[in-house]
Protein backbone atom coordinates (compact mmCIF):
# COMPACT_ATOMS: atom_id res chain seq x y z
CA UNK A 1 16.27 -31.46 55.55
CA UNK A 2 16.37 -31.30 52.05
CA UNK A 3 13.07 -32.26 50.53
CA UNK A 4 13.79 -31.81 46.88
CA UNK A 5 16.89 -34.12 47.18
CA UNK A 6 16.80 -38.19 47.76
CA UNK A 7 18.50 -39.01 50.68
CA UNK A 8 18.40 -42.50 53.10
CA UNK A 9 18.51 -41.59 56.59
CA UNK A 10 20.04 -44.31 59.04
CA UNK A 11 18.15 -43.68 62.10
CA UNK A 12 19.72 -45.70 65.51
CA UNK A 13 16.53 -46.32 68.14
CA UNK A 14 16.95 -46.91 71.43
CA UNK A 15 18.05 -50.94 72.47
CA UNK A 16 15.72 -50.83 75.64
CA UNK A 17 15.19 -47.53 77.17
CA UNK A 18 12.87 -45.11 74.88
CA UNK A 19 14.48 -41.69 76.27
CA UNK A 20 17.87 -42.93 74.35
CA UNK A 21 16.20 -41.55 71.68
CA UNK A 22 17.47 -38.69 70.11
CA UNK A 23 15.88 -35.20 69.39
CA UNK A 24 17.36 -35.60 66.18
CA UNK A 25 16.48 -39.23 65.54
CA UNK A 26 12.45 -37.68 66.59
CA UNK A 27 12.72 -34.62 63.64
CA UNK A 28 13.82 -37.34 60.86
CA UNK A 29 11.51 -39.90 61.57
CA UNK A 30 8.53 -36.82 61.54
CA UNK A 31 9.97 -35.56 58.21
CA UNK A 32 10.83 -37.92 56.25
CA UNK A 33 8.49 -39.51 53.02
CA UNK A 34 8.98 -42.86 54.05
CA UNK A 35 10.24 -45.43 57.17
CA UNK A 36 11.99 -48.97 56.08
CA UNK A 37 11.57 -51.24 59.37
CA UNK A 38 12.87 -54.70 60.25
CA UNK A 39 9.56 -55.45 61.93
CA UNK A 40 6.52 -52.72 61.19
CA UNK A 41 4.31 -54.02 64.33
CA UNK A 42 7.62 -53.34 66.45
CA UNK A 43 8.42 -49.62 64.64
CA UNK A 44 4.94 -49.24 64.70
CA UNK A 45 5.08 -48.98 68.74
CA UNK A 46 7.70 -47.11 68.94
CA UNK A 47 6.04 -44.40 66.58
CA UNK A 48 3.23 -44.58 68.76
CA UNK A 49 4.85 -44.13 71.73
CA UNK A 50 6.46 -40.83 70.31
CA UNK A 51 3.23 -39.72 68.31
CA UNK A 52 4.50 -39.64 65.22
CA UNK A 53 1.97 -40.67 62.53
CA UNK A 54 3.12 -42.38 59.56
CA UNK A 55 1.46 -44.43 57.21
CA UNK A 56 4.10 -45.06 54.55
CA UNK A 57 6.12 -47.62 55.96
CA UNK A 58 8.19 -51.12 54.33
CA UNK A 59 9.29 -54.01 55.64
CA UNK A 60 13.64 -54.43 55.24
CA UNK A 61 14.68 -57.77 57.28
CA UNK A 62 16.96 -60.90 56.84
CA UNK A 63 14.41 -62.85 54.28
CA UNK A 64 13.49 -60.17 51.63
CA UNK A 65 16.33 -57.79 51.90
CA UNK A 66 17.77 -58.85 48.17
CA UNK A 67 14.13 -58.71 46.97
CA UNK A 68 12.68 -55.06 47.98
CA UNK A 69 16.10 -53.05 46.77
CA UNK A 70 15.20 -52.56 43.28
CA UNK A 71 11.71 -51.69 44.62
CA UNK A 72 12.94 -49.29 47.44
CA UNK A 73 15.55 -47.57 44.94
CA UNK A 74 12.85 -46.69 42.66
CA UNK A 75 11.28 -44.93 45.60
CA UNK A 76 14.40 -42.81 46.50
CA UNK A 77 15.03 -41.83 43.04
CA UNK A 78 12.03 -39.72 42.44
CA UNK A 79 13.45 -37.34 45.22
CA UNK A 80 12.17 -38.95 48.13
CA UNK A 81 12.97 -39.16 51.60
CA UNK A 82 13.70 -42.41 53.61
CA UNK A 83 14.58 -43.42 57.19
CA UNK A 84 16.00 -46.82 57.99
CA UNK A 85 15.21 -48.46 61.35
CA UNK A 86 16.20 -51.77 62.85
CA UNK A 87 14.24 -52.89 65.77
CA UNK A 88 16.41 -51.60 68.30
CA UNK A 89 20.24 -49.80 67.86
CA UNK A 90 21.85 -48.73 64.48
CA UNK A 91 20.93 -50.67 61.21
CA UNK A 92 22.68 -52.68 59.89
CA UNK A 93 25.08 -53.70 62.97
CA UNK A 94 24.19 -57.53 62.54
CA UNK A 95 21.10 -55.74 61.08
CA UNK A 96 19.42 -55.86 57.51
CA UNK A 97 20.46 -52.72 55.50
CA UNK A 98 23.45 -52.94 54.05
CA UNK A 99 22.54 -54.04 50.73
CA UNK A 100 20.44 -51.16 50.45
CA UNK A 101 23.13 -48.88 51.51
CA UNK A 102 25.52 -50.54 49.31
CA UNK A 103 22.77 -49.78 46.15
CA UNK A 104 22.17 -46.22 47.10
CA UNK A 105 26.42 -45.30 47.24
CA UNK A 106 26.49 -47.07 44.44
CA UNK A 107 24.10 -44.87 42.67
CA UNK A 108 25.34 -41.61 43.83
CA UNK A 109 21.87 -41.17 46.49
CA UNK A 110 22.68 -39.48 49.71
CA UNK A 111 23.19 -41.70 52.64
CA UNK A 112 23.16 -39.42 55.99
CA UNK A 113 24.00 -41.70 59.42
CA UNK A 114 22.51 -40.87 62.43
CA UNK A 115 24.96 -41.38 65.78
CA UNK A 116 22.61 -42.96 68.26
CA UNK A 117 22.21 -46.49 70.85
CA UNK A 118 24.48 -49.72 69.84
CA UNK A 119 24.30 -52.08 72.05
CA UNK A 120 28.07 -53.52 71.31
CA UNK A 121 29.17 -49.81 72.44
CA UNK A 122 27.49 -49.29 75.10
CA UNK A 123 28.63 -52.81 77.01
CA UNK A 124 31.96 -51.88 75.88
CA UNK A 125 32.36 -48.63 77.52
CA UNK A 126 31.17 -50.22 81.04
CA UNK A 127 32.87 -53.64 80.47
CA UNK A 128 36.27 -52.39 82.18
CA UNK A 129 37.57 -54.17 79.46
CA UNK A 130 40.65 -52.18 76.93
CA UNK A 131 38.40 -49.50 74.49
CA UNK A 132 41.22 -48.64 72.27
CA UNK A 133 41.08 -51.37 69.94
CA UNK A 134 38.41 -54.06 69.37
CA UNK A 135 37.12 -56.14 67.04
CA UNK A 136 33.18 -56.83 66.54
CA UNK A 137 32.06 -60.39 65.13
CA UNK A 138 28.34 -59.95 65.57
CA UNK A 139 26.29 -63.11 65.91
CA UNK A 140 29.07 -66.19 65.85
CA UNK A 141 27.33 -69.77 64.06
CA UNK A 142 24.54 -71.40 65.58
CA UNK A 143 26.37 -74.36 64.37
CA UNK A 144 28.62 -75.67 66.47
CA UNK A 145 31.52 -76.99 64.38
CA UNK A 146 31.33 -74.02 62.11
CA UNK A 147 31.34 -72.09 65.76
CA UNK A 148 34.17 -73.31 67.34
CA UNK A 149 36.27 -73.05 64.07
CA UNK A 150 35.33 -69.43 64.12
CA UNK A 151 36.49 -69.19 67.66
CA UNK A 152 39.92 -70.87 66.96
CA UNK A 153 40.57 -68.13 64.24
CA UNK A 154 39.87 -65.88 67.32
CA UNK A 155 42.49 -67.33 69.80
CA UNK A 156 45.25 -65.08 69.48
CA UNK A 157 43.35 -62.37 68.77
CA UNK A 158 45.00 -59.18 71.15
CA UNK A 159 41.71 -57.14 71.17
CA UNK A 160 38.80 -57.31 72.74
CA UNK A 161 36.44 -59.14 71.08
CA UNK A 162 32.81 -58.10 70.77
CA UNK A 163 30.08 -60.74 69.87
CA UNK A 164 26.20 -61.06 70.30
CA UNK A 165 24.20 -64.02 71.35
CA UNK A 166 21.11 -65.33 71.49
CA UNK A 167 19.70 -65.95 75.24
CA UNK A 168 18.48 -69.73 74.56
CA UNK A 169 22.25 -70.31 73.00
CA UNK A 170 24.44 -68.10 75.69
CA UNK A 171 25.66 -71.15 78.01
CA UNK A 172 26.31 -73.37 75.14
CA UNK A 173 28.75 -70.62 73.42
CA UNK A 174 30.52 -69.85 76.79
CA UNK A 175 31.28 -73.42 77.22
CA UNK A 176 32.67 -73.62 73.77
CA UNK A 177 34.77 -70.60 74.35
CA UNK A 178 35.91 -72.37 77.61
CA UNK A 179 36.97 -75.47 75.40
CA UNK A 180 38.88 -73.29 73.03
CA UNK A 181 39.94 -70.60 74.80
CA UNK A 182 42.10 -73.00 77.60
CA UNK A 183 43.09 -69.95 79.24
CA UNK A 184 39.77 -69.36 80.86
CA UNK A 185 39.48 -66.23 79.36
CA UNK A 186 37.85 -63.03 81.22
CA UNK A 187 34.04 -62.35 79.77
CA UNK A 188 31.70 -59.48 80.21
CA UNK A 189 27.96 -60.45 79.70
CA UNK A 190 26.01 -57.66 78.90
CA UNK A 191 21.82 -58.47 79.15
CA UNK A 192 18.61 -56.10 79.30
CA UNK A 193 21.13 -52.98 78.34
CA UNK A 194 19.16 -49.67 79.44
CA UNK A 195 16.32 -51.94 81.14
CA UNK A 196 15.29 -51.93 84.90
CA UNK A 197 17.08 -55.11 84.72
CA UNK A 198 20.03 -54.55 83.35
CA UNK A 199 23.03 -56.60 84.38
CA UNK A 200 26.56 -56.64 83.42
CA UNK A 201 28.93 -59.10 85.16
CA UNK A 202 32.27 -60.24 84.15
CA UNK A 203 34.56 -63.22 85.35
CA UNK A 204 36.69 -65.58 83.96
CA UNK A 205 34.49 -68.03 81.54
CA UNK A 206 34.38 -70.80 83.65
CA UNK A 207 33.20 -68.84 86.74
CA UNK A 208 30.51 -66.94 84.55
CA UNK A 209 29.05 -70.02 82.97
CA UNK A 210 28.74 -71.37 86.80
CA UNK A 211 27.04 -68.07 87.74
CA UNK A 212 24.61 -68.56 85.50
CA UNK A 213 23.63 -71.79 86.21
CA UNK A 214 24.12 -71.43 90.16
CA UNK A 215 21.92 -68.09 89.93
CA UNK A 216 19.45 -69.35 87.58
CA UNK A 217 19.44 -66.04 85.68
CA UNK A 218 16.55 -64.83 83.78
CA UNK A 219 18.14 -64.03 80.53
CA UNK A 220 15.88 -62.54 78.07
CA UNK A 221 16.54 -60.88 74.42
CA UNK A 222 19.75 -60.94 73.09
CA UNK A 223 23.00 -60.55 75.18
CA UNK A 224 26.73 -58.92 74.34
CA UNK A 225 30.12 -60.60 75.33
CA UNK A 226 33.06 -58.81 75.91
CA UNK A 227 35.74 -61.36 75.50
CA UNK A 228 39.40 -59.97 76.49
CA UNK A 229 42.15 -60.20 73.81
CA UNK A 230 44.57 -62.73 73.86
CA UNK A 231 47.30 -61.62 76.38
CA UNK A 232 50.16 -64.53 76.17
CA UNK A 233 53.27 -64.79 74.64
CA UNK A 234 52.50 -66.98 71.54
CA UNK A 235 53.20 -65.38 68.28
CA UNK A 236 50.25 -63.95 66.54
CA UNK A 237 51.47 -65.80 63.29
CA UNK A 238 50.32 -68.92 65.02
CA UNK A 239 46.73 -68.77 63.23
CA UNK A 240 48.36 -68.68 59.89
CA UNK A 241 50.86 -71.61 60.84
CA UNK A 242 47.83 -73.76 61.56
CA UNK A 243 45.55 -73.21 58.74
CA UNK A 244 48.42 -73.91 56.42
CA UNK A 245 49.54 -76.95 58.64
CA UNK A 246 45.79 -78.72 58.90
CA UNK A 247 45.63 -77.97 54.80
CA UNK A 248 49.26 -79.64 54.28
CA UNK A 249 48.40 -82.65 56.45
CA UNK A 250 45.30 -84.02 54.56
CA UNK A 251 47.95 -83.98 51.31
CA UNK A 252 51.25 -84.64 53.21
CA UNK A 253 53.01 -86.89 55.43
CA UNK A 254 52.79 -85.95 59.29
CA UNK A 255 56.59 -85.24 59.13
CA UNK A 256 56.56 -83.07 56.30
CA UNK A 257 54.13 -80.99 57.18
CA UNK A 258 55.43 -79.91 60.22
CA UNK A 259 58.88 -79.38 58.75
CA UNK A 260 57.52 -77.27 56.30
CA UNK A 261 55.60 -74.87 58.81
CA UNK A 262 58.21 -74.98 60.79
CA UNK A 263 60.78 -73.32 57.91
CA UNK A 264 58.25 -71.11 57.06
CA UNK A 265 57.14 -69.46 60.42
CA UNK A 266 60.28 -70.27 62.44
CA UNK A 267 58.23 -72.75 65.44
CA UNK A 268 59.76 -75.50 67.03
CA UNK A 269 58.20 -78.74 65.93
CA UNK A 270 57.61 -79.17 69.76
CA UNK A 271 55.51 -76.00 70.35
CA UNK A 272 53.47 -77.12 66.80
CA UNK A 273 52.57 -80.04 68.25
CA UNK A 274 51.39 -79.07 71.93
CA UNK A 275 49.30 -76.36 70.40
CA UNK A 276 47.79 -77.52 67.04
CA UNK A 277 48.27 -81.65 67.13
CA UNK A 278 46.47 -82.33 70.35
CA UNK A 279 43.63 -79.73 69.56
CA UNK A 280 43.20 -80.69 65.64
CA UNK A 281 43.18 -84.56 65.70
């Protein structure tokens, strides 16, 4: 390491089981000037636990993230040394960071990633689930309209879709992807990752939402979904057609607007309306 050069490590910790951690991960965090942690009590154990003394250590998280940049960037230029930590995984993956990664590019300071735990990864590789192309959407709305809105821009969606949840909010997401998804859809839930308890279970939604109310589960932390991609026959231009169609209705006769999406995207008025009428009332 470089001491007479700034540089902002990105240092991945382990989501549940400490000896994820990586030799490598262990030198930085030793080495470095400073740590920038979502949570300092959390980091703070985990520093402990691999006794590694530090006293120079900032808080980075969702609510002052816009107001410690200038601050932290000050730090880096005098030709400091920084590690960024979330509380478990690689920052900024539905993590705070990436303003402050965005600053330091921006400036021309070093950023050096470290390859470590995700959490999305690692229930991915043991989901059984297609690898070769995915899509990640982090934490979907904990509003429910703005939710299931995000979800119908997911419909046709081919590859397997990635999200996080909350535990308290896991059953009511499942049965909105149920209500959207009509093709009860084949989920992977992903909890405790690493942990004695770890768990990964997949079925098709309906069957995994009874599951987990038949079996009571003890759900704690947060929990990954493997969703699989959209396997019918429907053309993927579908999720264009009806974001122009609902727009054109609120301005245009019923009529119209369907024989206007229907010119442009080539779907019979019949398909338009079993899909989009009945589910956009």
């Amino acid at each position: 390491m470089d001491n007479g050069k700034s540089i902002l490590y990105i240092v991945p910790t382990p989501i549940g089981n400490l000896l994820d951690i990586t030799n490598r991960a262990i030198y930085i965090l030793k080495s470095v000037d400073f740590i920038v942690a979502e949570n300092i009590k959390h980091t703070c154990f985990l520093l402990d636990r691999l006794y590694i003394k530090k006293r120079h250590l900032y808080v980075l998280n969702q609510y002052n993230e816009y107001k410690k940049i200038n601050y932290l960037i000050s730090i880096l230029k005098q030709d400091k040394t920084m590690a960024l930590v979330s509380n478990a995984g690689t920052p900024l993956i539905s993590d705070p960071g990436y303003k402050l990664v965005y600053e330091c590019k921006k400036l021309g300071i070093n950023v050096t990633p470290l390859p470590g735990p995700c959490a999305a990864i690692t229930a991915l590789s043991a989901s059984g689930l297609p690898t070769n192309r995915f899509c990640y959407e982090g934490f979907l709305s904990s509003k429910r309209d703005k939710r299931i809105k995000q979800l119908k821009s997911l419909l046709y969606e081919r590859r397997t879709i990635l999200v996080y949840e909350s535990n308290h909010r896991l059953v009511e997401l499942l049965e909105d992807i149920a209500q959207v998804f009509y093709d009860n859809r084949y989920i992977v839930l992903a909890k405790e990752l690493t942990k004695i308890w770890e768990n990964i279970y997949g079925a098709p939604v309906n069957e995994l939402i009874n599951y987990i109310k038949k079996n009571n589960l003890n759900i704690k932390g947060e929990i990954t979904l493997i969703i699989q991609g959209y396997s019918g026959s429907e053309n993927i231009n579908y999720i264009k057609a009806l974001e122009i169609f609902i727009k054109l209705k609120k301005l245009l006769p019923l009529n119209v607007s369907l024989s206007i999406v229907k010119s442009i995207f080539k779907i019979k008025r019949n398909i338009l309306y079993k899909n989009f009428l009945n589910k956009n009332k």
